[in-house]
Every structure is written in C-alpha cells, then in structure tokens.
Protein backbone atom coordinates (compact mmCIF):
# COMPACT_ATOMS: atom_id res chain seq x y z
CA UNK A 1 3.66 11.82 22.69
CA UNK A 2 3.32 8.92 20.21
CA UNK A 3 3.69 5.02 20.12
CA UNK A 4 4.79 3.26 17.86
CA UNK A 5 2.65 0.43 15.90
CA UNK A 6 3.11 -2.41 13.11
CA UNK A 7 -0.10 -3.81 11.46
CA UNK A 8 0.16 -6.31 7.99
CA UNK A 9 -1.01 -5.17 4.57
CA UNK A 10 -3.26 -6.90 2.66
CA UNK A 11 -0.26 -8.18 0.95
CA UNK A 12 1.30 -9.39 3.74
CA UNK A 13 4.31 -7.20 4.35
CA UNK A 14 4.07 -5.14 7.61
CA UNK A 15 3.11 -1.57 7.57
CA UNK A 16 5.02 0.90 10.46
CA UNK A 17 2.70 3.70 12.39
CA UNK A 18 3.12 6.55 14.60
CA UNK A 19 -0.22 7.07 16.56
CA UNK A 20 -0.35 10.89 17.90
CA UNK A 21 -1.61 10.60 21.77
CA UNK A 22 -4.21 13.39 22.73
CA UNK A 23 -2.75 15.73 25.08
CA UNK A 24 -5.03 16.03 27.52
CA UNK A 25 -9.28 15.47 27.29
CA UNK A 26 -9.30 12.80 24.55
CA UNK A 27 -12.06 14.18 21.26
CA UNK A 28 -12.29 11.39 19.51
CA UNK A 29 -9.22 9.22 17.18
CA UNK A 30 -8.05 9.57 13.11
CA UNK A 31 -6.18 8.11 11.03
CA UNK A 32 -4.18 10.77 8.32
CA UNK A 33 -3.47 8.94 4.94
CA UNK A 34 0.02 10.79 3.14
CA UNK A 35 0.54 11.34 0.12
CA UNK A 36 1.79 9.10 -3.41
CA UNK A 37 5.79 8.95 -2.73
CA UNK A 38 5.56 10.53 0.34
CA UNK A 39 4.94 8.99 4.26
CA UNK A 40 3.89 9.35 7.86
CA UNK A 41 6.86 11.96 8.41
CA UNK A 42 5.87 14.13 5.42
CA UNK A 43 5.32 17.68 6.76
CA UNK A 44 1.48 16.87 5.88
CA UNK A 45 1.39 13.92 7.76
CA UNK A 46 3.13 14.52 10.64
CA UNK A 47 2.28 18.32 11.54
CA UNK A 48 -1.54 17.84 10.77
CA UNK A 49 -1.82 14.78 12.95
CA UNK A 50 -0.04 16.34 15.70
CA UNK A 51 -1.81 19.66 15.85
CA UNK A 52 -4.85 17.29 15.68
CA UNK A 53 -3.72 15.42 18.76
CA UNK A 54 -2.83 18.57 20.73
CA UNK A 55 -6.11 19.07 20.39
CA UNK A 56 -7.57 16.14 21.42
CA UNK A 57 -7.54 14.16 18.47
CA UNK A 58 -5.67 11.03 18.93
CA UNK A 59 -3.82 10.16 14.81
CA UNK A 60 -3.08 7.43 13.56
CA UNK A 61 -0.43 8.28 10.57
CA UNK A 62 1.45 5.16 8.66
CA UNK A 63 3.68 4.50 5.98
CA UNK A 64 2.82 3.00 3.13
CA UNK A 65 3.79 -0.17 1.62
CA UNK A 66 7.97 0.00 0.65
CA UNK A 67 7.95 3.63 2.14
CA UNK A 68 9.81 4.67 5.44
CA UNK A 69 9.79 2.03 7.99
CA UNK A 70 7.25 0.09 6.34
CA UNK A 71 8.19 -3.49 4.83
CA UNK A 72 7.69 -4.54 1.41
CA UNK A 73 8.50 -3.13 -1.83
CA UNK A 74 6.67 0.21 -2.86
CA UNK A 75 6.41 -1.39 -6.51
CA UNK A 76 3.73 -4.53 -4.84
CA UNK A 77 1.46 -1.68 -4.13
CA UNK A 78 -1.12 0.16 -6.39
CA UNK A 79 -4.54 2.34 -5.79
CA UNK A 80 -6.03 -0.81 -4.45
CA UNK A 81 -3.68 -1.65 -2.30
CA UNK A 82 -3.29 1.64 -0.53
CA UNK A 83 -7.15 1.96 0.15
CA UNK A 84 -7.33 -1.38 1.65
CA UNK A 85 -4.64 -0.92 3.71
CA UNK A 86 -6.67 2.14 4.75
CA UNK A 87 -9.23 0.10 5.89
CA UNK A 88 -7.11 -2.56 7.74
CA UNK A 89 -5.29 0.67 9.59
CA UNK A 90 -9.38 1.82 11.00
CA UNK A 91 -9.61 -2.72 11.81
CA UNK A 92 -6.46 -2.11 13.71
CA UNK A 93 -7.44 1.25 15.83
CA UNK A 94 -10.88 0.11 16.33
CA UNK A 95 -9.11 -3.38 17.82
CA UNK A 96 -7.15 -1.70 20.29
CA UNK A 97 -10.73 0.03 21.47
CA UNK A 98 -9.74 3.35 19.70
CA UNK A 99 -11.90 3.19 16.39
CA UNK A 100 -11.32 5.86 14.55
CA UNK A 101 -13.53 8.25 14.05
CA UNK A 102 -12.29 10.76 11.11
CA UNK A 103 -10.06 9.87 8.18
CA UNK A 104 -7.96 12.35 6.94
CA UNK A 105 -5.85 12.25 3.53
CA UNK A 106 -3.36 14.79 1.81
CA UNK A 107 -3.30 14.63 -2.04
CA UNK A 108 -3.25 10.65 -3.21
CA UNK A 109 -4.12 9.34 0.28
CA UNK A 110 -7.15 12.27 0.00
CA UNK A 111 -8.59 10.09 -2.70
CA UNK A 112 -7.88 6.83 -1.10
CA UNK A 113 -10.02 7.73 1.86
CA UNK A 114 -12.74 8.62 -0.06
CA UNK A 115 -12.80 5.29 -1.60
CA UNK A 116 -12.24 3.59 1.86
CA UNK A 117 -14.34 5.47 3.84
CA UNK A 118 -17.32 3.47 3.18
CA UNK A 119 -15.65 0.13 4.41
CA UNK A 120 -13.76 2.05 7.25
CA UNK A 121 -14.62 0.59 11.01
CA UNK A 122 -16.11 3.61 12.69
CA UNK A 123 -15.44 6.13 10.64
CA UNK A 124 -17.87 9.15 11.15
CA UNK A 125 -16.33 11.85 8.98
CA UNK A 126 -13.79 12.59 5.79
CA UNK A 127 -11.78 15.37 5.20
CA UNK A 128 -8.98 15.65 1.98
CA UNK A 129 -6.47 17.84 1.51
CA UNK A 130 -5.47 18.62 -1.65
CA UNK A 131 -6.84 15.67 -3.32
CA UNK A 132 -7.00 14.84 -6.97
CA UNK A 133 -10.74 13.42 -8.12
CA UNK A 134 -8.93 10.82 -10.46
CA UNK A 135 -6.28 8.85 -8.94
CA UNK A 136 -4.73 8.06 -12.29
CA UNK A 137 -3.70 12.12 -12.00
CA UNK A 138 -0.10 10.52 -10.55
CA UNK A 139 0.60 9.51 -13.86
CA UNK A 140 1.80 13.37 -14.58
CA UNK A 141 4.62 12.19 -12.12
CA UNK A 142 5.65 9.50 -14.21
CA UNK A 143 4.63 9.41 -17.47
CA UNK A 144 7.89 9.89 -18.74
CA UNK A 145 8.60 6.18 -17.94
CA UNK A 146 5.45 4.71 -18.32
CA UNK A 147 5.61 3.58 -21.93
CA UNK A 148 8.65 1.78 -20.32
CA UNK A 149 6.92 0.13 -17.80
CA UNK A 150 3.85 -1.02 -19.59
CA UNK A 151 6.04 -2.38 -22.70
CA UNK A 152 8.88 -4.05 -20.02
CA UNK A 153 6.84 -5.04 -17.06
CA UNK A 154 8.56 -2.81 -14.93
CA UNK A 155 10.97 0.27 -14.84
CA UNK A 156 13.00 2.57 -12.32
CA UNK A 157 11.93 5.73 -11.66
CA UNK A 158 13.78 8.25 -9.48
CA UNK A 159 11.99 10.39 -7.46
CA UNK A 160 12.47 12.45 -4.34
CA UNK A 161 15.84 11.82 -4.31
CA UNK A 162 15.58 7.97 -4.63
CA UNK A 163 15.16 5.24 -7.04
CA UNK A 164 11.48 3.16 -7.00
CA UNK A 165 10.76 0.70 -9.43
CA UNK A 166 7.56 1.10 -10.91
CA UNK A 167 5.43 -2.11 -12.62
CA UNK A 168 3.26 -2.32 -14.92
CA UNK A 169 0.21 -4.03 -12.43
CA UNK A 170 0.70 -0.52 -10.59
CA UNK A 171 0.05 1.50 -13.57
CA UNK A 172 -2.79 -0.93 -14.76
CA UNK A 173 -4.65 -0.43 -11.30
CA UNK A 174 -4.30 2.97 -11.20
CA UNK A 175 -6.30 3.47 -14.61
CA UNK A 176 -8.67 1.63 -13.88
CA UNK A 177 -9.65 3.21 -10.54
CA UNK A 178 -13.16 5.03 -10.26
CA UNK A 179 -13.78 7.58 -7.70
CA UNK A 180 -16.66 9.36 -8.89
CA UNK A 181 -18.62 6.83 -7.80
CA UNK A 182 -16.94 6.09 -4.26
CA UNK A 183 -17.77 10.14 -4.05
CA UNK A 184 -21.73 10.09 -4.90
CA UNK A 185 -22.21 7.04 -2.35
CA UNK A 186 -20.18 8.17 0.68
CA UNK A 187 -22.72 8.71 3.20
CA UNK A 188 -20.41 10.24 5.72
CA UNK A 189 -19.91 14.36 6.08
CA UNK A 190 -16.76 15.70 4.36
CA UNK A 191 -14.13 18.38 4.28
CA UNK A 192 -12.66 19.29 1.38
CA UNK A 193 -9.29 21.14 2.22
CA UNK A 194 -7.74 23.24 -1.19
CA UNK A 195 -5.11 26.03 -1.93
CA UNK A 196 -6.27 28.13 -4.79
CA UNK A 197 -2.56 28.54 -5.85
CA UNK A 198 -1.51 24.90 -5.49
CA UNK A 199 0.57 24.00 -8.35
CA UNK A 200 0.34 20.21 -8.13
CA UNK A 201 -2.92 19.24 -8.07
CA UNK A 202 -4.92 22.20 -9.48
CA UNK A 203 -7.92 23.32 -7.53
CA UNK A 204 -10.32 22.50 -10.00
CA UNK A 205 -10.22 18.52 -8.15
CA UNK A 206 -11.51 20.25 -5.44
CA UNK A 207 -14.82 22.09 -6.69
CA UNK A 208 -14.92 18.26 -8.37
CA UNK A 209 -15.28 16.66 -5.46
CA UNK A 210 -17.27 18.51 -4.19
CA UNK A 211 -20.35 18.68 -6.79
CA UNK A 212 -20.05 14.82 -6.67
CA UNK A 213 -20.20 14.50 -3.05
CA UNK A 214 -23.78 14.59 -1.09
CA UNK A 215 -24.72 17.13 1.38
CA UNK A 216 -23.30 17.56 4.71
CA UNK A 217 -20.12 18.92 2.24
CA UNK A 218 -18.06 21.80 3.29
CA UNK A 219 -15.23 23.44 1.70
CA UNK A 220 -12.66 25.68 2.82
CA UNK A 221 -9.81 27.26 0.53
CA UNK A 222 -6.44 27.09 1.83
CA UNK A 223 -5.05 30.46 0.81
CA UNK A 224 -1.54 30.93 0.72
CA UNK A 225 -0.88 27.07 1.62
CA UNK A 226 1.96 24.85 -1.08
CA UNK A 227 0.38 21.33 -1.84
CA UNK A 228 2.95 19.72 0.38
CA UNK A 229 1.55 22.30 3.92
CA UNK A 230 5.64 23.26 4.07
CA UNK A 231 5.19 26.83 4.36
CA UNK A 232 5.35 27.75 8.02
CA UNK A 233 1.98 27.28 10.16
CA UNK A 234 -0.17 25.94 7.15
CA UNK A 235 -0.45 22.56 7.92
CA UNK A 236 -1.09 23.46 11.65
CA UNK A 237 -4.12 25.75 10.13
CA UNK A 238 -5.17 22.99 8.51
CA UNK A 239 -5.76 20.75 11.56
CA UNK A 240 -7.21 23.69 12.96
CA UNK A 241 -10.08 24.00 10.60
CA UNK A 242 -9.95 20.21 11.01
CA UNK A 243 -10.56 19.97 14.22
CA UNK A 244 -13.21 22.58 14.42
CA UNK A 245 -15.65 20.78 11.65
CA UNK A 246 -15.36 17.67 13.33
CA UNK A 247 -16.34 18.32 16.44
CA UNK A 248 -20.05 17.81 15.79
CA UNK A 249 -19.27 14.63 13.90
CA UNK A 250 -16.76 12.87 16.82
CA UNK A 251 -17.90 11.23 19.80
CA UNK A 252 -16.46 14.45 21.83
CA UNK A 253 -14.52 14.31 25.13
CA UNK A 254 -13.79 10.93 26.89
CA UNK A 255 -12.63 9.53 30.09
CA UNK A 256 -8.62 9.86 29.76
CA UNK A 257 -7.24 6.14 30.46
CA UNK A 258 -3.50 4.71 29.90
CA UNK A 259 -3.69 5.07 26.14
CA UNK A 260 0.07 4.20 26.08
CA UNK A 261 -1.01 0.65 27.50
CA UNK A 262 -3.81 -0.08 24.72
CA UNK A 263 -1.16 0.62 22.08
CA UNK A 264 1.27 -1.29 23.34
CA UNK A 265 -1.07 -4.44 23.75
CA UNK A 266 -2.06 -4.09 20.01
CA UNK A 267 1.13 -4.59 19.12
CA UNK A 268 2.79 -6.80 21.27
C-alpha cells in the first residue's frame, strides 16, 4: 500500500511522492532518490522501494522537479537543486514522525544522496546504486546540445521519448559540483550497489566511491543487473541486499500504528 504526498522544492514548485507502507512489523523508513530524466515510477524507483517496504522498510520515492506529477519545469532544476530537495523530502518524513532512516539513490540521485546525506534529518545510512562519482558524468547524455545551450541560454533536448529544455544555469551547476569531498566527510555507513557489465555508468565510479568513502563501506557487485534494474528480479535483489545491510544501522522493528493517518495529516 502507498499514500500519496506533495512537499515544495526549494524553488517553490511542489514536488509529488509515493511513500511505500511497511507490510507488516515496521524496520525503520527511506527515502529512494531516481535517477537524471527518470522518476518515482522508474523500474529502480518503484520496485526497490517496494521490495524494501515488503520488508519492513517504509519508502519514500518522489519525482523530481518538472518530472511526473511533480510541478515546475525540469529546466529550473540543476545538481543543487535536486540534493536540496533531498534534504527537504528527509524535513518532510521526519515531520510526519517517520524520519527517515536510510537514503537510497539509483545512478544521478546515487550521487545526490551522498552530497545530502550529511544535512539529511535522521538519516543513519547510504546506499547508491549505480552511481557516477562526478555528477557532471550526465553531460555524456547531452553534450550534443550543450554548446547550444551554453552559447543560447537554453536549448531542447529530446530524451526518453520527450522534449526537455535544457539551460545553461543547469549545465553551469552541474560542472561545478564536487563530490569527492561530500564522499571523504560522510560520516554515515554506506552501500555501494554496481553491475560489472553496466553500460551507462561504468563500474569504475563505483571502486571510486568507494576508496573516497571512510570505513563502515561495503560493496556488493550486481552481476547480471542493466543500469536501469529492468531485467526481471534485479531490482528486487537489490532491495534485498538492501535491506539486509541495514538492519544493524535502522532503528529495527516498531510498534505498528495507523501509518495511513500520519501521511495523510502531513499533507492535508
């Protein structure tokens, strides 16, 4: 079961969010960050953060600014933007007295929780999934319009079967976004989720992030797995190994109240 939720972004449109109900004995709460063009129904996204909550893990999963149900215009956004709005999705859970405890992010959202874990509301634990160690890596997706953009202002850019428009402020942010250093000084335990045979974001991030990071650090290689977790069962296996890491990091089971009735008040 999931409710539905609307929180603002930091620039002022409102974001739309699906939070994953624990079935059952509640572990702990999350909040699963998705991908660059992608959103809370991505096959990431969605099939993670309900494995998660089937097993006891209550998700939090949101679209970003202009994507899905979420207001705005994907352009306003940036780097920035997507890891403060990271942060102001753990303000929102821990205000409805469900702080989130783990953040979870698939490719471009893996790197925005690492840079947001640190000013996250109750965070107690990372894990990425297939996450780049420089965030300007999404300029392979565009860079055939780029010198368009940064000369013009702006520029469309089809992708995933529809058109975004892509400004130069977005492009400017995103090189001059530092994660090394976000890595080095997270003081929280991490995952870091890879497939050896991913072909967009090569594997090589992975064994990056992880030098950079500081010990508790785990890494498990996600053999077999596509970088989008469509292939059947991966992104369920994922969760899996999830949910197993975290459990000495997560409160751990909890008195089962009316969850449906705290969401609901949050957003009403």
């Amino acid at each position: 079961m999931s409710e539905k939720v609307r929180f603002p972004s930091v620039v002022g449109p409102e974001l739309a969010g699906a939070i994953d109900l624990p079935d059952g004995e509640i572990r702990g709460w999350g909040i699963f960050v998705h991908g660059f063009t992608l959103g809370k129904g991505s096959p990431a996204a969605s099939r993670v953060s309900k494995q998660l909550a089937r097993e006891g893990i209550g998700m939090l999963r949101f679209d970003n600014l202009g994507i899905g149900d979420s207001d705005g215009d994907w352009g306003d956004g940036s780097f920035t933007v997507k890891v403060q709005d990271t942060i102001r999705a753990a303000a929102m859970m821990a205000e409805r007295g469900t702080p989130a405890d783990l953040l979870v992010g698939h490719s471009w959202g893996g790197a925005a929780v690492l840079a947001a874990a640190a000013e996250a509301t109750g965070v107690r634990a990372v894990a990425t999934i297939g996450a780049p160690v420089d965030p300007s890596h999404v300029e392979r997706q565009y860079d055939a319009v780029v010198d368009r953009v940064l000369s013009d202002g702006s520029h469309e850019w089809f992708v995933g079967g529809r058109t975004l428009v892509l400004k130069r402020a977005f492009v400017e942010d995103v090189r001059r976004a530092h994660l090394r250093d976000r890595i080095r000084e997270l003081d929280l335990p991490l995952l870091v989720l890879h497939s050896p045979t991913d072909d967009t974001v090569h594997i090589d991030n992975a064994g990056e992030i992880f030098r950079e990071a500081r010990h508790p650090r785990s890494f498990v290689s996600l053999e077999g797995a596509d970088h989008l977790l469509t292939a059947r069962g991966q992104a369920q296996r994922a969760a899996h190994i999830i949910s197993a890491w975290a459990d000495q990091y997560i409160p751990g089971p909890q008195p089962a109240g009316d969850t449906s009735q705290v969401v609901r008040s949050s957003v009403g």
